[in-house]
N, C-alpha and C. Protein backbone atom coordinates (compact mmCIF):
# COMPACT_ATOMS: atom_id res chain seq x y z
N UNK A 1 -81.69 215.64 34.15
CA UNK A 1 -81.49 215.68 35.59
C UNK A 1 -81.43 217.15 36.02
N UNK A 2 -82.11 217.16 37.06
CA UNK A 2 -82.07 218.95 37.66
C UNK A 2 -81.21 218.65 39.02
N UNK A 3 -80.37 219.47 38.98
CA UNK A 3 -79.30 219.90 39.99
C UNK A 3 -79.53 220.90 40.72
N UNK A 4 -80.81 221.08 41.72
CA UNK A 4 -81.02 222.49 42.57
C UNK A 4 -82.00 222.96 41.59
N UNK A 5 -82.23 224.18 41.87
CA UNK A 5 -82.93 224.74 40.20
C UNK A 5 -82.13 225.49 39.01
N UNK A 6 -81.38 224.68 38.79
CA UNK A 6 -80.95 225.04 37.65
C UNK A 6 -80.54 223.30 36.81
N UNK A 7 -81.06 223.53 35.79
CA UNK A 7 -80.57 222.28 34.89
C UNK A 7 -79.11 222.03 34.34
N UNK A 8 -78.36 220.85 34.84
CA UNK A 8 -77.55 220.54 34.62
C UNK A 8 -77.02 219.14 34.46
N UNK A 9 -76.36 218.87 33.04
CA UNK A 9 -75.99 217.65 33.30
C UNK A 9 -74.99 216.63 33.94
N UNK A 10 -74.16 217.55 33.97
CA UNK A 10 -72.93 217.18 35.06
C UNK A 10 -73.49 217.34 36.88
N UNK A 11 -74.47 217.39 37.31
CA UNK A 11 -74.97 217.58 38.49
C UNK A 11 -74.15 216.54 39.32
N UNK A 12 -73.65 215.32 39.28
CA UNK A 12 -72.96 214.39 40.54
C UNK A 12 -71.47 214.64 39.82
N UNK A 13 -71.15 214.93 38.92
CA UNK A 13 -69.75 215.39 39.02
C UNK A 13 -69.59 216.83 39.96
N UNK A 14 -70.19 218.14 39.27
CA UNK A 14 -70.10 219.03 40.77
C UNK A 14 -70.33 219.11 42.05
N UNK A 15 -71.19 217.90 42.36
CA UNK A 15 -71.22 217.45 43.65
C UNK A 15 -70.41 217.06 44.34
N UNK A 16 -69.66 216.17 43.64
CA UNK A 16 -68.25 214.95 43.97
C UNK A 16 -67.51 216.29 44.29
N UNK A 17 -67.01 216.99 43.15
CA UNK A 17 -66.15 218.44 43.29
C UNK A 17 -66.79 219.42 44.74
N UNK A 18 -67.55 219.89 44.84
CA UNK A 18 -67.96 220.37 45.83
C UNK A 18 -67.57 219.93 47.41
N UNK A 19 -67.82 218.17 46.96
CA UNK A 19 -67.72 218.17 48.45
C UNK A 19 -66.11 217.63 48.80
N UNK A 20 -65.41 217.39 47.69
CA UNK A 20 -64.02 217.14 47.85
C UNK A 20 -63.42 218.49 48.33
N UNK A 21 -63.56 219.91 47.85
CA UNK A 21 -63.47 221.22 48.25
C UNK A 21 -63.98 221.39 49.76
N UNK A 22 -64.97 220.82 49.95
CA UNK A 22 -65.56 221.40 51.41
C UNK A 22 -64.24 220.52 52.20
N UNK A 23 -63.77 219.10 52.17
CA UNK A 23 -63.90 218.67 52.96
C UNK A 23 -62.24 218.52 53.13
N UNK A 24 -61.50 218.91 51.75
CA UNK A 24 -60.25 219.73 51.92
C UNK A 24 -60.59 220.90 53.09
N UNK A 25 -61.86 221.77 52.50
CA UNK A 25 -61.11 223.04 53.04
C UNK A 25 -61.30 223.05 54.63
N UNK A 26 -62.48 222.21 54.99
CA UNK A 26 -62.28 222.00 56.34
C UNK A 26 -60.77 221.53 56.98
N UNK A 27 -60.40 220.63 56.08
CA UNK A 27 -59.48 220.44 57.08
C UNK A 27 -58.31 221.41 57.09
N UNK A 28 -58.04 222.75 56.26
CA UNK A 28 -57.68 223.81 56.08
C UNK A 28 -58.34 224.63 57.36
N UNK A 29 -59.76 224.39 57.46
CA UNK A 29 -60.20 225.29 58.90
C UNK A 29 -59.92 224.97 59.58
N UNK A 30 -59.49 223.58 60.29
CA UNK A 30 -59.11 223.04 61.43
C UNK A 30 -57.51 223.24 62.09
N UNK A 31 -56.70 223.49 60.65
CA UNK A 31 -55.57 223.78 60.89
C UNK A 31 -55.51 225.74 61.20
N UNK A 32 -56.92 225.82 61.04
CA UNK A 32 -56.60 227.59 61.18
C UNK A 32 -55.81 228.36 59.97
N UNK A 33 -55.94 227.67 58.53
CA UNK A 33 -55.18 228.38 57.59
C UNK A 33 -56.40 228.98 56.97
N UNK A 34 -57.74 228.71 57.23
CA UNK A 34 -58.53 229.62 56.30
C UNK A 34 -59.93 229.67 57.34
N UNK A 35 -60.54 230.61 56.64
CA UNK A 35 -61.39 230.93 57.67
C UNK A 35 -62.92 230.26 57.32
N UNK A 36 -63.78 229.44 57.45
CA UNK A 36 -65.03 229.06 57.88
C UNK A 36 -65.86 229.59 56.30
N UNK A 37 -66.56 230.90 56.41
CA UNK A 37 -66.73 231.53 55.83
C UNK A 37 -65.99 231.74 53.91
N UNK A 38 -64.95 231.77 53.61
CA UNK A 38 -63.84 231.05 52.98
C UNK A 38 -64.14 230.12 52.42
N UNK A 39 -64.69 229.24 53.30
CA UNK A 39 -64.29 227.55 52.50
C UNK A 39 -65.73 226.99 52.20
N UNK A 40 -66.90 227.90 52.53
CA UNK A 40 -68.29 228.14 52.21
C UNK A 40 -68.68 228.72 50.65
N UNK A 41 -67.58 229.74 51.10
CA UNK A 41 -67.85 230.00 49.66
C UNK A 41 -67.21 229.88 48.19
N UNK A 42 -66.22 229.16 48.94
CA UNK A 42 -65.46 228.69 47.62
C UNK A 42 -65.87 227.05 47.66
N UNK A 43 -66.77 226.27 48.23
CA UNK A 43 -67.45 225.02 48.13
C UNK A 43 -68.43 225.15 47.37
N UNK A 44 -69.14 226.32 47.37
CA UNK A 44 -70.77 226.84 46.48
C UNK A 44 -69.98 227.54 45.70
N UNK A 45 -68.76 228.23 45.58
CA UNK A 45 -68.71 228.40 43.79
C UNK A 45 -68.33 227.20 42.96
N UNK A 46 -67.41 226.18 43.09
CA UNK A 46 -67.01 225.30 42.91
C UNK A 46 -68.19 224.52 42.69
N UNK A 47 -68.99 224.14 43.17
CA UNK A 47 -70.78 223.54 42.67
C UNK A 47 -71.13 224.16 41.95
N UNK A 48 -71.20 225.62 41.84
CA UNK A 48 -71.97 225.94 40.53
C UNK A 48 -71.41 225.71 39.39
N UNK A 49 -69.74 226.15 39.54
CA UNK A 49 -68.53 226.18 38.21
C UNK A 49 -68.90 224.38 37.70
N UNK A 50 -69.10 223.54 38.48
CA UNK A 50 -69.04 221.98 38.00
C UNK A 50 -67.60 221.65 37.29
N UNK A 51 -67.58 220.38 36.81
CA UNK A 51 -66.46 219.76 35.74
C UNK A 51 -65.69 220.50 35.39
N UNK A 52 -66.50 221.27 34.08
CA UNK A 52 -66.20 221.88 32.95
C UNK A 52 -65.44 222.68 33.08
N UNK A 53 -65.75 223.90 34.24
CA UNK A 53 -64.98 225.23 34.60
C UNK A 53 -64.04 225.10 36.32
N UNK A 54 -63.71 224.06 36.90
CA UNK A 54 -63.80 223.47 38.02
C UNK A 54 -62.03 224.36 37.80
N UNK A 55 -61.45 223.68 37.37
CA UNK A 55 -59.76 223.93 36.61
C UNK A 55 -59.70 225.52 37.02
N UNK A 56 -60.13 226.17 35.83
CA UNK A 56 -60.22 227.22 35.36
C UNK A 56 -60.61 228.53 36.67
N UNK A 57 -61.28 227.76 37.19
CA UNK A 57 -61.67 228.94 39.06
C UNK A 57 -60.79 228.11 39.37
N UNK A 58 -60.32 227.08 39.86
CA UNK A 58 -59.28 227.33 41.29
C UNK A 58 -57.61 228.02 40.46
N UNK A 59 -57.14 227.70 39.30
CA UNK A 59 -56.48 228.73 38.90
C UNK A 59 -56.63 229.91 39.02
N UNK A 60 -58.05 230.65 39.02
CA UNK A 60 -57.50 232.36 39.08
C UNK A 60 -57.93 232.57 40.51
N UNK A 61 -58.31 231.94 41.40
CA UNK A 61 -58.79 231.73 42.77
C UNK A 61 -57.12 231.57 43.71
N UNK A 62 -56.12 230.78 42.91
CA UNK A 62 -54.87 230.68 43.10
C UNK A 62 -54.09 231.81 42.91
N UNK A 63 -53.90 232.20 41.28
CA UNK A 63 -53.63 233.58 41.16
C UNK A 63 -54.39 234.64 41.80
N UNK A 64 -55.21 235.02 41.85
CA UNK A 64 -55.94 236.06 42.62
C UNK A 64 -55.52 236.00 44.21
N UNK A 65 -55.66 235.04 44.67
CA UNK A 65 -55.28 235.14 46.16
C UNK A 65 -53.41 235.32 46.36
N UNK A 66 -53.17 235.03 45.30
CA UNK A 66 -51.44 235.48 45.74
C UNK A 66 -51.05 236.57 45.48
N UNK A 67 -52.14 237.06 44.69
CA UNK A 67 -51.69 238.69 44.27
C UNK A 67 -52.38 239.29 45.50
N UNK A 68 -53.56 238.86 45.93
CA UNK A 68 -53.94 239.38 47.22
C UNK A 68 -52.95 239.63 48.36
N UNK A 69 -52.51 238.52 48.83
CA UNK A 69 -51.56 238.06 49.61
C UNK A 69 -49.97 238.85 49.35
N UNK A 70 -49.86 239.09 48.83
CA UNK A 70 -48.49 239.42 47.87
C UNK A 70 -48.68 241.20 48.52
N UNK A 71 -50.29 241.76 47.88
CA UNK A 71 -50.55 243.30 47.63
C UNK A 71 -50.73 243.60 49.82
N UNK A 72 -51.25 243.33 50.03
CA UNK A 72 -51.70 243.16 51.88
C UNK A 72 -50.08 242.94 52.78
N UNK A 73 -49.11 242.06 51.90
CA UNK A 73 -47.80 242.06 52.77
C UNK A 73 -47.43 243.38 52.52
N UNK A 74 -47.27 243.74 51.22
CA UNK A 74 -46.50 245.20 50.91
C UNK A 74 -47.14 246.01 51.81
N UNK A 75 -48.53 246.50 51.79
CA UNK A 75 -48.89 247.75 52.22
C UNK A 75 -49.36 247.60 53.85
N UNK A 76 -48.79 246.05 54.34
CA UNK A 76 -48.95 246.21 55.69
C UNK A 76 -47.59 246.50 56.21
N UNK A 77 -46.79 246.68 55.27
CA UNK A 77 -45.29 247.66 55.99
C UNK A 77 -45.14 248.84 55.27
N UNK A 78 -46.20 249.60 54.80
CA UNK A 78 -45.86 250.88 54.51
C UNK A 78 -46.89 251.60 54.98
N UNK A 79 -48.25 250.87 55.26
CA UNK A 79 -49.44 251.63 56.09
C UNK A 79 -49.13 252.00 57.54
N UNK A 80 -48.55 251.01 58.26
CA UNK A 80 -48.54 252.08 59.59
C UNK A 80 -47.40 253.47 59.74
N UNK A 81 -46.25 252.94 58.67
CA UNK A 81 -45.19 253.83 58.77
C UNK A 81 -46.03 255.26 58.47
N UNK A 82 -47.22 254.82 57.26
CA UNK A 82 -47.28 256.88 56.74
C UNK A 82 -48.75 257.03 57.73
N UNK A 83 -48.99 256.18 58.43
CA UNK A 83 -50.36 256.74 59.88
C UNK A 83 -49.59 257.48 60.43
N UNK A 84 -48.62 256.74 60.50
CA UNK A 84 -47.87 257.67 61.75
C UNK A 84 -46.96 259.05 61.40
N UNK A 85 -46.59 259.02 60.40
CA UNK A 85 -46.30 260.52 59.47
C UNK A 85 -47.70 261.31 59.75
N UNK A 86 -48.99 260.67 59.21
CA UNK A 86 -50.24 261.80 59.64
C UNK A 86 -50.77 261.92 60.40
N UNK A 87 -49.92 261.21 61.81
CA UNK A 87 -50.71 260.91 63.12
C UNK A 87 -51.98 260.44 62.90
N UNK A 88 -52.60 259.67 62.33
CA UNK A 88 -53.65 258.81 62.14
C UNK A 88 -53.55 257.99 62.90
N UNK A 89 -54.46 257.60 64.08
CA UNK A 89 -54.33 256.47 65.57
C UNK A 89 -54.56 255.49 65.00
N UNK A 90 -55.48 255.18 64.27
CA UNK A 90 -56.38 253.71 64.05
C UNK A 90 -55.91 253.20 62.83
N UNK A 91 -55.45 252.56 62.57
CA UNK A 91 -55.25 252.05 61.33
C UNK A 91 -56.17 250.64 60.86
N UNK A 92 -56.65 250.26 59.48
CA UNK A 92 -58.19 249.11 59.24
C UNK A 92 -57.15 247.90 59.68
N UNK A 93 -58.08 246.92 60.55
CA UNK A 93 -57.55 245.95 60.89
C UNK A 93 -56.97 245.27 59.86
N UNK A 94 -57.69 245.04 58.38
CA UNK A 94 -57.26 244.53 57.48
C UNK A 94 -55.85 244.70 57.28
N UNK A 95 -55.21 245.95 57.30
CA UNK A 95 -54.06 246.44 56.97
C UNK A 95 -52.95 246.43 58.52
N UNK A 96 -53.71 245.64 59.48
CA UNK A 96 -52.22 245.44 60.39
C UNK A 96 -51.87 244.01 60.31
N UNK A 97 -50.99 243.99 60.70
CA UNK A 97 -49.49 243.04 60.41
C UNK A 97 -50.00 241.98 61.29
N UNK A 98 -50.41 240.70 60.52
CA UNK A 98 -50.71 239.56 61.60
C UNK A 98 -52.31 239.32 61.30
N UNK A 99 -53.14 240.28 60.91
CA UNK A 99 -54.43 239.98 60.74
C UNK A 99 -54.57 238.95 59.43
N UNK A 100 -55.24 238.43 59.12
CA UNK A 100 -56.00 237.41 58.31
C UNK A 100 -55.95 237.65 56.48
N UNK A 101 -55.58 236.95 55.81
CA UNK A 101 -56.17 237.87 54.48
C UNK A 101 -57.94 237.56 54.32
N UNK A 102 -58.48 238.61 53.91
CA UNK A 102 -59.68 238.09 53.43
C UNK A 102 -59.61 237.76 51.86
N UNK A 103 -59.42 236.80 51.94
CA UNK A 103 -59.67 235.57 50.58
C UNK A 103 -60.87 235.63 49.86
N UNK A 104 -61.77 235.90 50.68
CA UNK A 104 -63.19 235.73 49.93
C UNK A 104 -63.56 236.96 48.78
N UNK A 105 -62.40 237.62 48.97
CA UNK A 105 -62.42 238.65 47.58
C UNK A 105 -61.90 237.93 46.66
N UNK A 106 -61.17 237.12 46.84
CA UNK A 106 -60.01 236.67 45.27
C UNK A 106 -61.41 235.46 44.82
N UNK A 107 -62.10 234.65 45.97
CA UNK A 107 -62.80 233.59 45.47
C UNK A 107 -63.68 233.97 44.38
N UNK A 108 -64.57 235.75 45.05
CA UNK A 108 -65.65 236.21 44.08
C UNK A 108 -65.31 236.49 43.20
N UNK A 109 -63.73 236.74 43.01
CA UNK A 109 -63.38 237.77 41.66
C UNK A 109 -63.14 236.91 40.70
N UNK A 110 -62.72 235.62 41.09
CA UNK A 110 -62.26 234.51 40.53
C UNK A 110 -63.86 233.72 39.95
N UNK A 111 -64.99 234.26 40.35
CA UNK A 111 -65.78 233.16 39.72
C UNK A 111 -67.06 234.18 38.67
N UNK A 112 -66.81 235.07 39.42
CA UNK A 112 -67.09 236.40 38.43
C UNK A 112 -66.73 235.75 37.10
N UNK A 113 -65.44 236.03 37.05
CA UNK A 113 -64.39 235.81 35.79
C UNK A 113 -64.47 234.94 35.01
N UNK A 114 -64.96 233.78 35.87
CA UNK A 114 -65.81 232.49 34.84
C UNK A 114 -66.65 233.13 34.17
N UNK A 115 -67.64 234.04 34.57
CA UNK A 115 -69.14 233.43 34.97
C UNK A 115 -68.86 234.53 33.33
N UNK A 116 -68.34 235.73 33.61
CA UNK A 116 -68.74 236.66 32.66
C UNK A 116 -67.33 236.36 31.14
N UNK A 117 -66.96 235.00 31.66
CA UNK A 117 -66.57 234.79 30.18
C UNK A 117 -67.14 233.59 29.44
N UNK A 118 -67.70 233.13 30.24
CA UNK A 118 -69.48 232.64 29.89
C UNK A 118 -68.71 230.57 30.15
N UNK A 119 -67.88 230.71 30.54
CA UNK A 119 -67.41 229.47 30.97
C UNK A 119 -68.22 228.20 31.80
N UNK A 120 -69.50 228.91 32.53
CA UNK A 120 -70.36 228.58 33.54
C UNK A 120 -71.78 229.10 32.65
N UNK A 121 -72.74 228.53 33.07
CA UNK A 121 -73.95 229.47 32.42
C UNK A 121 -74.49 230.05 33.79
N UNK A 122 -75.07 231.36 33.41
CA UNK A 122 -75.53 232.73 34.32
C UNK A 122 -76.63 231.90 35.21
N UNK A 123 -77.14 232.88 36.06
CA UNK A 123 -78.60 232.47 36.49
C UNK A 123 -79.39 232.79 35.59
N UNK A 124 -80.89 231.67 35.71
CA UNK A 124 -81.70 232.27 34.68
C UNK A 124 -82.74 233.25 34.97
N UNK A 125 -82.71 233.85 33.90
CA UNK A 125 -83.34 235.51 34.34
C UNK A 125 -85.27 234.84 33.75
């Protein structure tokens, strides 16, 4: 069975997974806890990861985003304090108090991490 172009035999198990992810994470978008974009791309890593590695990404997708989350609270109460020690006006939206985390770093880093401990197979070259 071919799954997209890449051969796979688990192809309707990562599907099932995929769209159980999308349709969680929508309703995560609807509540406004994650953003659109977000739940796109952690639906298409989750399809590629399939079965096998399915576990294994939303664990470091979990860990990764709390260390995210965790690192963005700290330095959004110590970034404006030292702008304003260097009179620096603008500070990155990322880093003010109330803005969004972007998640979609912990998703990539998290499937990276599969991919290059060979948990998933690569694209084919």
């Amino acid at each position: 069975m071919v799954c997209f172009a890449h051969p796979r035999p688990d192809c309707q198990a990562a599907l099932i997974i995929s769209a159980v992810v999308f349709a969680l994470g929508f309703l995560l978008f609807i509540g406004r806890f994650m953003g659109g974009g977000d739940i796109k791309l952690l639906t298409a890593a989750a399809l590629w990861a399939g079965k096998n590695s399915a576990l294994d990404f939303f664990v470091w997708v979990g860990f990764l985003g709390g260390l995210l989350a965790i690192g963005l609270w700290l330095i959004r109460f110590i970034i404006p304090a030292l702008f304003a020690r260097l009179k620096i006006a603008t500070i990155p939206r990322v880093l003010t108090i109330g803005e969004p985390a972007p998640y979609g770093v912990a998703i990539a880093i998290a499937f990276l991490l599969i991919l290059l401990n060979g948990k998933i197979a690569g694209l084919p070259l």
